[in-house]
PDB file of N, CA and C in Angstrom:
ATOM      1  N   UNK A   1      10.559  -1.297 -27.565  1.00  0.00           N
ATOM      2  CA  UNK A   1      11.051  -0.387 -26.550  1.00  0.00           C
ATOM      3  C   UNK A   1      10.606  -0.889 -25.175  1.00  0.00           C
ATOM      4  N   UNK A   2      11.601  -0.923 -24.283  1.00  0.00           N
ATOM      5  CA  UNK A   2      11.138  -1.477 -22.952  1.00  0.00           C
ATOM      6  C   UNK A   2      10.824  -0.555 -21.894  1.00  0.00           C
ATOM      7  N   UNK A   3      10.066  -0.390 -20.983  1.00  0.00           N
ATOM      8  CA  UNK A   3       9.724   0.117 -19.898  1.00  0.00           C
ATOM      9  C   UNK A   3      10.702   0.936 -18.869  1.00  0.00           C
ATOM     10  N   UNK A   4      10.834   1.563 -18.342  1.00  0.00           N
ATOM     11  CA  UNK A   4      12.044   2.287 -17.579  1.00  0.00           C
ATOM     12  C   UNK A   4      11.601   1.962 -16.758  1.00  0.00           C
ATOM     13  N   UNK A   5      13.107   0.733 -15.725  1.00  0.00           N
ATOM     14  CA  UNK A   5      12.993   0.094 -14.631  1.00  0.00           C
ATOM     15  C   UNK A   5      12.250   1.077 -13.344  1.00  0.00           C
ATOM     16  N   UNK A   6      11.758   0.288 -12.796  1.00  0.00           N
ATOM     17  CA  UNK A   6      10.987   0.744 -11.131  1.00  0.00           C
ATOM     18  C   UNK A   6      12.156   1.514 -10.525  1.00  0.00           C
ATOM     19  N   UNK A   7      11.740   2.750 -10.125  1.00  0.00           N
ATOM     20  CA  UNK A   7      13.072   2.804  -9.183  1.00  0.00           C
ATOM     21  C   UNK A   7      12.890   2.762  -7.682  1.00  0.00           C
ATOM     22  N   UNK A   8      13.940   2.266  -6.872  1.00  0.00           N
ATOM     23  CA  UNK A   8      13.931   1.584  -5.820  1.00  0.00           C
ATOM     24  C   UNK A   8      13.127   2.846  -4.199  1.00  0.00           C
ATOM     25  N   UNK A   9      12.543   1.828  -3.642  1.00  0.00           N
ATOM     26  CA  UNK A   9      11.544   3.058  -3.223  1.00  0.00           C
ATOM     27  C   UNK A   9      11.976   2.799  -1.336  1.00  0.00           C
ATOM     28  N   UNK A  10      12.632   3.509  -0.767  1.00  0.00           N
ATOM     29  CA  UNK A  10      12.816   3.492   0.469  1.00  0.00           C
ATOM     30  C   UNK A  10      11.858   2.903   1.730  1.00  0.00           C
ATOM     31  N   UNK A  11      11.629   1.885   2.031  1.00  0.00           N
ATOM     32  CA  UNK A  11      10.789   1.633   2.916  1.00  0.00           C
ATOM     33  C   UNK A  11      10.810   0.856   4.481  1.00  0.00           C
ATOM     34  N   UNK A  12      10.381   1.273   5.668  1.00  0.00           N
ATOM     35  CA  UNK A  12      10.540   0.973   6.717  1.00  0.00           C
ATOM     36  C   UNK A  12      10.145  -0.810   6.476  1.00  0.00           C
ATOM     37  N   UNK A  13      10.577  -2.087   7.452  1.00  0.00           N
ATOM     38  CA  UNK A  13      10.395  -2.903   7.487  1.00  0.00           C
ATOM     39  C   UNK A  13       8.770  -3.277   7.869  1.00  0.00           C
ATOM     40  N   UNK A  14       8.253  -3.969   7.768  1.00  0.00           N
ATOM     41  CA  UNK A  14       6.669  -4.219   7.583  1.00  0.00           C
ATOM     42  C   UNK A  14       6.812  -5.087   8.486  1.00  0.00           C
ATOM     43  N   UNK A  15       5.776  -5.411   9.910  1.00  0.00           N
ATOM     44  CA  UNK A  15       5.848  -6.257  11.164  1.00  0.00           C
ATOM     45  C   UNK A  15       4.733  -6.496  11.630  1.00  0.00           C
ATOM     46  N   UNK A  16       3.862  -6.224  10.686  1.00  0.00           N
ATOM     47  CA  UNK A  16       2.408  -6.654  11.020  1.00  0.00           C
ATOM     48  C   UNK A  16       1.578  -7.861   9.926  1.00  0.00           C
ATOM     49  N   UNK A  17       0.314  -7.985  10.331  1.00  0.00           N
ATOM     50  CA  UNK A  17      -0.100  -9.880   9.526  1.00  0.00           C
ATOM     51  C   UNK A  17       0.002  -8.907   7.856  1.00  0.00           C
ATOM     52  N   UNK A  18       0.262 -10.192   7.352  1.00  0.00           N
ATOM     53  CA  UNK A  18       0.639 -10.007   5.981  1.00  0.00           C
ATOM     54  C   UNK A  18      -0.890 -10.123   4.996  1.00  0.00           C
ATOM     55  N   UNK A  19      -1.862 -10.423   5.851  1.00  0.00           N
ATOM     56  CA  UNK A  19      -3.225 -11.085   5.313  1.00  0.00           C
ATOM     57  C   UNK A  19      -4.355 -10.430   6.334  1.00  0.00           C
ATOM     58  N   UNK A  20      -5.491  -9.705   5.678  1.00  0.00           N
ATOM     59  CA  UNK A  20      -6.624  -9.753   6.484  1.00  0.00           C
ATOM     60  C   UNK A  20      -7.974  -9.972   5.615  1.00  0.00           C
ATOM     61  N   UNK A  21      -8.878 -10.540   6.748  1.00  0.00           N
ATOM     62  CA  UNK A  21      -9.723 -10.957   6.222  1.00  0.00           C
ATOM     63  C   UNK A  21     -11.401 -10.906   6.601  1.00  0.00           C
ATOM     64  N   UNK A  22     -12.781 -10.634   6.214  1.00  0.00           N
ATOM     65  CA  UNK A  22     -13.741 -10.002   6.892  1.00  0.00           C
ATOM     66  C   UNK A  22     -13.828 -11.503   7.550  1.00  0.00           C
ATOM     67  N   UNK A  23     -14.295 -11.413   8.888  1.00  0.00           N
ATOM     68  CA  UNK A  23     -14.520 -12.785   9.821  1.00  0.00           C
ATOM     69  C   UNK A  23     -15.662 -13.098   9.442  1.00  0.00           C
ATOM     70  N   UNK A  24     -15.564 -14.614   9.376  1.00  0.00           N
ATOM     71  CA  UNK A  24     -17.054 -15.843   9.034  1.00  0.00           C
ATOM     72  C   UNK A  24     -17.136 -15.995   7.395  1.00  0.00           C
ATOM     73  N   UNK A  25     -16.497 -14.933   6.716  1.00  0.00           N
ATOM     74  CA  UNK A  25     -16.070 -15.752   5.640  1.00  0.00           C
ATOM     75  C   UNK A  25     -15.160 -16.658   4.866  1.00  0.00           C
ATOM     76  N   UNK A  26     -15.678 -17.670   4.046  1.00  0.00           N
ATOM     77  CA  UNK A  26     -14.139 -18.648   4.004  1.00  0.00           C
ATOM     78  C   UNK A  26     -13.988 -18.276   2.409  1.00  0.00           C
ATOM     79  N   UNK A  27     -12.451 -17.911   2.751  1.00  0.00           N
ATOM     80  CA  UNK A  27     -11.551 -17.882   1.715  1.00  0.00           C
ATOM     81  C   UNK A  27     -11.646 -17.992   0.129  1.00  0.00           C
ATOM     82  N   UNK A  28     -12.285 -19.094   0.225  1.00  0.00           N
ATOM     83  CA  UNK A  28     -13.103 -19.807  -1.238  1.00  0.00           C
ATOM     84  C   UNK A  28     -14.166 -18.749  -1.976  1.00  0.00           C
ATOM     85  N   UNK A  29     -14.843 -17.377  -0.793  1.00  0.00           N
ATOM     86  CA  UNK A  29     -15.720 -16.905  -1.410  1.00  0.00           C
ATOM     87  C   UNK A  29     -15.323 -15.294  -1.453  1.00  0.00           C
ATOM     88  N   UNK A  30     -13.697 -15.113  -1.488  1.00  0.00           N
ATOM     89  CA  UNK A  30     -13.336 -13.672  -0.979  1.00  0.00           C
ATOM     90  C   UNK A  30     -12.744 -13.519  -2.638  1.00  0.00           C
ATOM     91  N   UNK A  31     -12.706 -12.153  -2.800  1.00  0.00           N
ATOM     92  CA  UNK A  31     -11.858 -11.564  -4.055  1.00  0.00           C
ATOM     93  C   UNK A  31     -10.490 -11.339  -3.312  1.00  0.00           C
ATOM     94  N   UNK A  32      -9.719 -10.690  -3.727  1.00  0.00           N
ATOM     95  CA  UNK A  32      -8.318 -10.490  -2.877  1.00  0.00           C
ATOM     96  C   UNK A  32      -8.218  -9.145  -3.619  1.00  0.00           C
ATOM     97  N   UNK A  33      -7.718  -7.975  -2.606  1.00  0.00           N
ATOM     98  CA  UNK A  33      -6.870  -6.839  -2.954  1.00  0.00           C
ATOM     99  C   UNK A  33      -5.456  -6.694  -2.559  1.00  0.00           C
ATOM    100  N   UNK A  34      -4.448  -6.258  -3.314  1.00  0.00           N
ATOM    101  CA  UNK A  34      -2.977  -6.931  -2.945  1.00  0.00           C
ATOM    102  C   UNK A  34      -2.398  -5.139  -2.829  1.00  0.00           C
ATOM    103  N   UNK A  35      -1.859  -4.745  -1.560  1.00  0.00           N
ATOM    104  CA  UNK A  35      -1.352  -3.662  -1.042  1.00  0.00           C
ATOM    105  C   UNK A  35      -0.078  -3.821  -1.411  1.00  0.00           C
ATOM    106  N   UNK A  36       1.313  -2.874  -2.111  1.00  0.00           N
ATOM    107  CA  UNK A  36       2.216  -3.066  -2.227  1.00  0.00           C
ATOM    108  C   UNK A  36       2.711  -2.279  -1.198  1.00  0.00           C
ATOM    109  N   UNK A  37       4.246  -2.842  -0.627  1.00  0.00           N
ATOM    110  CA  UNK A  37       4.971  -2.391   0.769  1.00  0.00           C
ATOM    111  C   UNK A  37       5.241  -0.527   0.390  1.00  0.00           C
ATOM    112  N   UNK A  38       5.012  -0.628  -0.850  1.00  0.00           N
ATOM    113  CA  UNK A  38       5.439   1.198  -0.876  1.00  0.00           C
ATOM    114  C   UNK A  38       3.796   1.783  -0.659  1.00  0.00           C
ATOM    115  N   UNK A  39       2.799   1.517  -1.141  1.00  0.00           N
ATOM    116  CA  UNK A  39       1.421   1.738  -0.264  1.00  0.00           C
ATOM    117  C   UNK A  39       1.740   1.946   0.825  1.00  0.00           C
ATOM    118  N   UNK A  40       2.083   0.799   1.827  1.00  0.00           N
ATOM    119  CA  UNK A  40       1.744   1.089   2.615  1.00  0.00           C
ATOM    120  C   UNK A  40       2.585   1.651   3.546  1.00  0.00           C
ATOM    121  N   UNK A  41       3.560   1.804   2.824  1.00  0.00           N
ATOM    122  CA  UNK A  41       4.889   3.143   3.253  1.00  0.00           C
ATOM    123  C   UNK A  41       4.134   4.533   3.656  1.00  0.00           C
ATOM    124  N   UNK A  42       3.799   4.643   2.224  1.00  0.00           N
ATOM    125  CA  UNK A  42       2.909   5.632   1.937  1.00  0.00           C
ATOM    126  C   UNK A  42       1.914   6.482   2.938  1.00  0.00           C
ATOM    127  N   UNK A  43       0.929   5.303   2.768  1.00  0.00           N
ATOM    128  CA  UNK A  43      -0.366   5.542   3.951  1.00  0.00           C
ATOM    129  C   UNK A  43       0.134   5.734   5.680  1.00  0.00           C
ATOM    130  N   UNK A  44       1.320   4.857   6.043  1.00  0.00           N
ATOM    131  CA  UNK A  44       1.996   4.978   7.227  1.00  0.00           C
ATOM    132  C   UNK A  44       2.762   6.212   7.539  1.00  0.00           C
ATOM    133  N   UNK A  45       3.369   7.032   6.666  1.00  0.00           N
ATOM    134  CA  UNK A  45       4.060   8.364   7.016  1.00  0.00           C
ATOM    135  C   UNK A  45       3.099   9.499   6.715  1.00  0.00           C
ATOM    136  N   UNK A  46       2.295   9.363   6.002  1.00  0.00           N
ATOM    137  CA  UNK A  46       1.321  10.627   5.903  1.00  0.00           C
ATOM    138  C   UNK A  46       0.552  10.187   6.406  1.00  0.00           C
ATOM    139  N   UNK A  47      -0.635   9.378   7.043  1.00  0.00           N
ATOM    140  CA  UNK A  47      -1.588   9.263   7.809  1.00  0.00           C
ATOM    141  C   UNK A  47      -1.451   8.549   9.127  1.00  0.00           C
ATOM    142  N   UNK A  48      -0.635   7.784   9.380  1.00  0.00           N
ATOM    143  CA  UNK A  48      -0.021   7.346  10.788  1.00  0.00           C
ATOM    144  C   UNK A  48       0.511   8.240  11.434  1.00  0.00           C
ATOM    145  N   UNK A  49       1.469   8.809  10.732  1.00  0.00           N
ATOM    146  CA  UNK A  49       2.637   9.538  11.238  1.00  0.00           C
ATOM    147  C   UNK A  49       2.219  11.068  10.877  1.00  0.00           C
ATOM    148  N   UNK A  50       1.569  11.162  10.290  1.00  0.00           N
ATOM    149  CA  UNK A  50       0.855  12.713  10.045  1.00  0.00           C
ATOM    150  C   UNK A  50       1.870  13.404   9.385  1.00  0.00           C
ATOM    151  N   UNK A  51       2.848  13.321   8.527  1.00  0.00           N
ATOM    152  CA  UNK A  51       3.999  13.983   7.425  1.00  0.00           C
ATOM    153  C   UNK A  51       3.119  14.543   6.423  1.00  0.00           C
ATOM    154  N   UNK A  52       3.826  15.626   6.008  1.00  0.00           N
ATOM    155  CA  UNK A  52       3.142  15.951   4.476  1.00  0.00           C
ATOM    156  C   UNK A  52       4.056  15.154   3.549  1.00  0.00           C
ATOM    157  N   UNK A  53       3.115  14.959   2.444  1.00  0.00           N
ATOM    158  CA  UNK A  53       3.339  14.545   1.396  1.00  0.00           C
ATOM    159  C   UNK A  53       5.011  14.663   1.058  1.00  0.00           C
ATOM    160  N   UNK A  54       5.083  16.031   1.122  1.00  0.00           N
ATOM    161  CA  UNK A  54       6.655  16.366   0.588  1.00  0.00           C
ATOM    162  C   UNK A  54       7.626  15.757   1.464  1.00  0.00           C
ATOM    163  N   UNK A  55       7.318  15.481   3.054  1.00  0.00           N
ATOM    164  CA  UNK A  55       8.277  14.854   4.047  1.00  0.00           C
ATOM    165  C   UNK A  55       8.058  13.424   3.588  1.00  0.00           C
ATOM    166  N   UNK A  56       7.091  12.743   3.506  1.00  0.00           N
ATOM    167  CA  UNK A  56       6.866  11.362   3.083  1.00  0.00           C
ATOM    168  C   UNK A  56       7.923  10.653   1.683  1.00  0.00           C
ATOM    169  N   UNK A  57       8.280  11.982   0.921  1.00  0.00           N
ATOM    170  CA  UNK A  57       8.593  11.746  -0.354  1.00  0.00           C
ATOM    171  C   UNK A  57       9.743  11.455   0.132  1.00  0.00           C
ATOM    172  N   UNK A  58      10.730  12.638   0.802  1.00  0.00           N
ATOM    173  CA  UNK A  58      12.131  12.461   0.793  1.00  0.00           C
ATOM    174  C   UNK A  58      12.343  11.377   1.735  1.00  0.00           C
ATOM    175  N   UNK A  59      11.291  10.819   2.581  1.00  0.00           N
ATOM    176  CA  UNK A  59      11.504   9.653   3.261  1.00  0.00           C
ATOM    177  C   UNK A  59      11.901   8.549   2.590  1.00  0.00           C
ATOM    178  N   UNK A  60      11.130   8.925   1.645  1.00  0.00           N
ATOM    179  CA  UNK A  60      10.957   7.372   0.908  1.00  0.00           C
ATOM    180  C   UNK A  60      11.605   7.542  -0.591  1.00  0.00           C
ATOM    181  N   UNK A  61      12.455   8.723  -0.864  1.00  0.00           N
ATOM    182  CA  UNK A  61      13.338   8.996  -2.044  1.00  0.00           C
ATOM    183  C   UNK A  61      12.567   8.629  -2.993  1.00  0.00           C
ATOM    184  N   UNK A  62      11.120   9.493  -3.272  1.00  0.00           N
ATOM    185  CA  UNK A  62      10.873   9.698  -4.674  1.00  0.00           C
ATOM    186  C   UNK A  62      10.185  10.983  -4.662  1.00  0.00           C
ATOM    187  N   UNK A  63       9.383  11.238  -5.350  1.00  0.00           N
ATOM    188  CA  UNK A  63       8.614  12.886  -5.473  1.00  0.00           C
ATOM    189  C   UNK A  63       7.443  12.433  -5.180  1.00  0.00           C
ATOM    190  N   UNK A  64       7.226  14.021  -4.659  1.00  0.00           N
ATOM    191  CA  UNK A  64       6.328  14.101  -3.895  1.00  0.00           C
ATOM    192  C   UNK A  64       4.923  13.366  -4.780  1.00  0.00           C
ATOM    193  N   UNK A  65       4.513  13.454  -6.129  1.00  0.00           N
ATOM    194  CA  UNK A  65       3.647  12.984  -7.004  1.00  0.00           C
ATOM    195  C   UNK A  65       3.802  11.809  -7.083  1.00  0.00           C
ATOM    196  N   UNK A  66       4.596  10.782  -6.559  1.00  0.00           N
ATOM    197  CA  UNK A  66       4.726   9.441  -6.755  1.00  0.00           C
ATOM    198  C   UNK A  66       4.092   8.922  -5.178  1.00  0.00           C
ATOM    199  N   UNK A  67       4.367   9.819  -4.281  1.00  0.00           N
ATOM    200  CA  UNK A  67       3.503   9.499  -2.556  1.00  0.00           C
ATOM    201  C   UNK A  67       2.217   9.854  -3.133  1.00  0.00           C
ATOM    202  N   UNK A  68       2.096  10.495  -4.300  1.00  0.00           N
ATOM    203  CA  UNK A  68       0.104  10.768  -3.738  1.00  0.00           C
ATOM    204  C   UNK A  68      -0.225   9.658  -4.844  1.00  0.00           C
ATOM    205  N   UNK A  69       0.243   8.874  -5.595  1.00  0.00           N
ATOM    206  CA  UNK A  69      -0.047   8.151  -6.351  1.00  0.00           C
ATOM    207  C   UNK A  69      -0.393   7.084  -5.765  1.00  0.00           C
ATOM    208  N   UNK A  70       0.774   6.808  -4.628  1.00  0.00           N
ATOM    209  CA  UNK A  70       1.123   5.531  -3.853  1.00  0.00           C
ATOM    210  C   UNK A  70      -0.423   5.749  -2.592  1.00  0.00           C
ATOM    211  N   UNK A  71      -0.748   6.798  -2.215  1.00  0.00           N
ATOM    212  CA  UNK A  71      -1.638   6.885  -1.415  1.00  0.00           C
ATOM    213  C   UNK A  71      -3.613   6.862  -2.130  1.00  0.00           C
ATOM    214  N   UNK A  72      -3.291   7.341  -3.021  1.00  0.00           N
ATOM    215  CA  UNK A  72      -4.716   7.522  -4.093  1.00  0.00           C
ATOM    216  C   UNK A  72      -4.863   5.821  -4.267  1.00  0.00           C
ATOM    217  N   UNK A  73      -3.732   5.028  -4.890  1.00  0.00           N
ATOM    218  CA  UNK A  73      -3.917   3.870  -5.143  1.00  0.00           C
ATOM    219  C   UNK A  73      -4.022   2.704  -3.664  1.00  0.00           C
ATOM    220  N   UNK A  74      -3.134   3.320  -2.693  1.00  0.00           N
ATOM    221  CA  UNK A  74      -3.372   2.150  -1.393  1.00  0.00           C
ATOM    222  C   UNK A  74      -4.970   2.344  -0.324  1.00  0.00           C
ATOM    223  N   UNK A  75      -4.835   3.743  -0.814  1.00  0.00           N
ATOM    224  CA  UNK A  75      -6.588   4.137   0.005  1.00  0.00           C
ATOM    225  C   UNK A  75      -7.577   3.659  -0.712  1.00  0.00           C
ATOM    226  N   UNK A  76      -7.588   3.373  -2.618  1.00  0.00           N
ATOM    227  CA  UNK A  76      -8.744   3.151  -2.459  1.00  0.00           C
ATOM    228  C   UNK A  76      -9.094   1.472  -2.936  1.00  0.00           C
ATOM    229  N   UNK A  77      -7.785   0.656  -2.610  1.00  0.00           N
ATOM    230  CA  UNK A  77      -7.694  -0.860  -2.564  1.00  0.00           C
ATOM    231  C   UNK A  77      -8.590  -1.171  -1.359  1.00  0.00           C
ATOM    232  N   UNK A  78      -8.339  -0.138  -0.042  1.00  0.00           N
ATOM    233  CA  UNK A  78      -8.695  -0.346   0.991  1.00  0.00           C
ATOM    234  C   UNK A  78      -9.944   0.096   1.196  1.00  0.00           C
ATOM    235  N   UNK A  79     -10.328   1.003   0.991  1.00  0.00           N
ATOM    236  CA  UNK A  79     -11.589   1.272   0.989  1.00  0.00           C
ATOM    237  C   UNK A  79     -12.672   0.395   0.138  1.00  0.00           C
ATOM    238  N   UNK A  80     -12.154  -0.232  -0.976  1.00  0.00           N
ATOM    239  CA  UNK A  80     -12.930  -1.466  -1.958  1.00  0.00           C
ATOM    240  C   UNK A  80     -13.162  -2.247  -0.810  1.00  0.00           C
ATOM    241  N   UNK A  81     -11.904  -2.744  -0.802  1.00  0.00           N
ATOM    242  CA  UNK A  81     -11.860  -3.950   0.122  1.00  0.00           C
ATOM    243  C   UNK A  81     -13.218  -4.265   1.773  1.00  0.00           C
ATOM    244  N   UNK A  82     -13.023  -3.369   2.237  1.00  0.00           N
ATOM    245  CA  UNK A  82     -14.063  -2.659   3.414  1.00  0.00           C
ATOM    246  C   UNK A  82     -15.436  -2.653   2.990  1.00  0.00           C
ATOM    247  N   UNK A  83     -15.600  -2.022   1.833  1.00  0.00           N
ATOM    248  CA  UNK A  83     -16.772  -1.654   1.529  1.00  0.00           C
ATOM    249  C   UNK A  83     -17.642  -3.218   0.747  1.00  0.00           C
ATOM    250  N   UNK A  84     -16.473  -3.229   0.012  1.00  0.00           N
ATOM    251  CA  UNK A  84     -17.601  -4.846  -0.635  1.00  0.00           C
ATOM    252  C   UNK A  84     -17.104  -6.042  -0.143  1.00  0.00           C
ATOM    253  N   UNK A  85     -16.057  -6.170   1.369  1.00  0.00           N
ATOM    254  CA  UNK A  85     -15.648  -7.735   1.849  1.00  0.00           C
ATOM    255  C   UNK A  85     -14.898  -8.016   1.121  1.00  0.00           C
ATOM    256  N   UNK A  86     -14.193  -7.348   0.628  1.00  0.00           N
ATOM    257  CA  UNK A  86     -12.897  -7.800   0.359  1.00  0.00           C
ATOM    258  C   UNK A  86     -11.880  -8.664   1.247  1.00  0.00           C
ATOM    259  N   UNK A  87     -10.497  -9.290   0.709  1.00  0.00           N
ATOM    260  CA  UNK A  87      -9.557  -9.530   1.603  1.00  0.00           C
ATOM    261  C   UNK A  87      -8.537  -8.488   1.349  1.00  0.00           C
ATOM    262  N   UNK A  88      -7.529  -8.168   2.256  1.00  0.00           N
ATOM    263  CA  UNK A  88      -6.540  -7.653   1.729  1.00  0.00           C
ATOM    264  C   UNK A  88      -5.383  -8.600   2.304  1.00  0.00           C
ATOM    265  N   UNK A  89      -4.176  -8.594   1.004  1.00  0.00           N
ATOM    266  CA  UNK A  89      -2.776  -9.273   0.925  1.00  0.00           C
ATOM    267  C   UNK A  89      -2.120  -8.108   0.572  1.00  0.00           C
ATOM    268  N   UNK A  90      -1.146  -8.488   1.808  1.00  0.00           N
ATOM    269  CA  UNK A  90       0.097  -7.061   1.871  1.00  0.00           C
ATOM    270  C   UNK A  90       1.041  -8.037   1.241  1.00  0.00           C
ATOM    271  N   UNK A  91       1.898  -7.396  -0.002  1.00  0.00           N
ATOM    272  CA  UNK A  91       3.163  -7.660  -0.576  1.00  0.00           C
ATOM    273  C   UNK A  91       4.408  -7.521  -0.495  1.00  0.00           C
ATOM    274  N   UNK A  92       4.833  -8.238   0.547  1.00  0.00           N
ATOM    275  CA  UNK A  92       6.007  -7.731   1.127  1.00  0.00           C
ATOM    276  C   UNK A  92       7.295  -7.495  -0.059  1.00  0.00           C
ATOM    277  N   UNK A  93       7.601  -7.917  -0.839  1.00  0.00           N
ATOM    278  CA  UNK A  93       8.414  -7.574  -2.497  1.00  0.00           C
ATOM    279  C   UNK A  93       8.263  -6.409  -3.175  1.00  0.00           C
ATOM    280  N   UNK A  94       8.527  -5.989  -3.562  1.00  0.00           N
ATOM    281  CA  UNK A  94       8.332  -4.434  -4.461  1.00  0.00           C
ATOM    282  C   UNK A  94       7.482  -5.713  -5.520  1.00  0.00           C
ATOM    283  N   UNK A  95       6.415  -4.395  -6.452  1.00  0.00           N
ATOM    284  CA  UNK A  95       5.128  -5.240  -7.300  1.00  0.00           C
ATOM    285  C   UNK A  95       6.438  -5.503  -8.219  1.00  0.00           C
TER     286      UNK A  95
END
């Protein structure tokens, strides 16, 4: 039995660095956390843009439980990332 395809998730174009990284460390000694473009859909209409959840959803044509999924999972890539020097890689492709 196979998986029920992704369904397609509405998202503004992404125009910022695709890569960040804590300064003075090299590359060779970083883990990587990988943000997907609906994350950071996500995190951008409810915490940039200050939307509730439910406005974020129909923004982005899914339910409202799929934005707090998308936000539970992009906040706490980011918060890893911060906290133990992480890198983060934004994915511009759906995962």
């Amino acid at each position: 039995m196979t998986p029920r395809p992704r369904k397609w998730r509405c998202c503004s174009p992404f125009r910022g660095d695709t890569f960040y990284k804590p300064r003075g460390v090299p590359m060779a000694e970083l883990e990587v956390n990988s943000l997907a473009l609906d994350e950071i859909e996500a995190m951008r209409l409810c915490d940039f843009e200050e939307k509730e959840q439910a406005a974020a959803a129909k923004a982005m044509k899914v339910s409202r439980q799929t934005v707090q999924r998308l936000l539970y999972a992009g906040r706490k890539k980011i918060m890893d990332a911060l906290i133990n020097a992480k890198a983060i890689a934004i994915l511009k492709a759906r995962r």
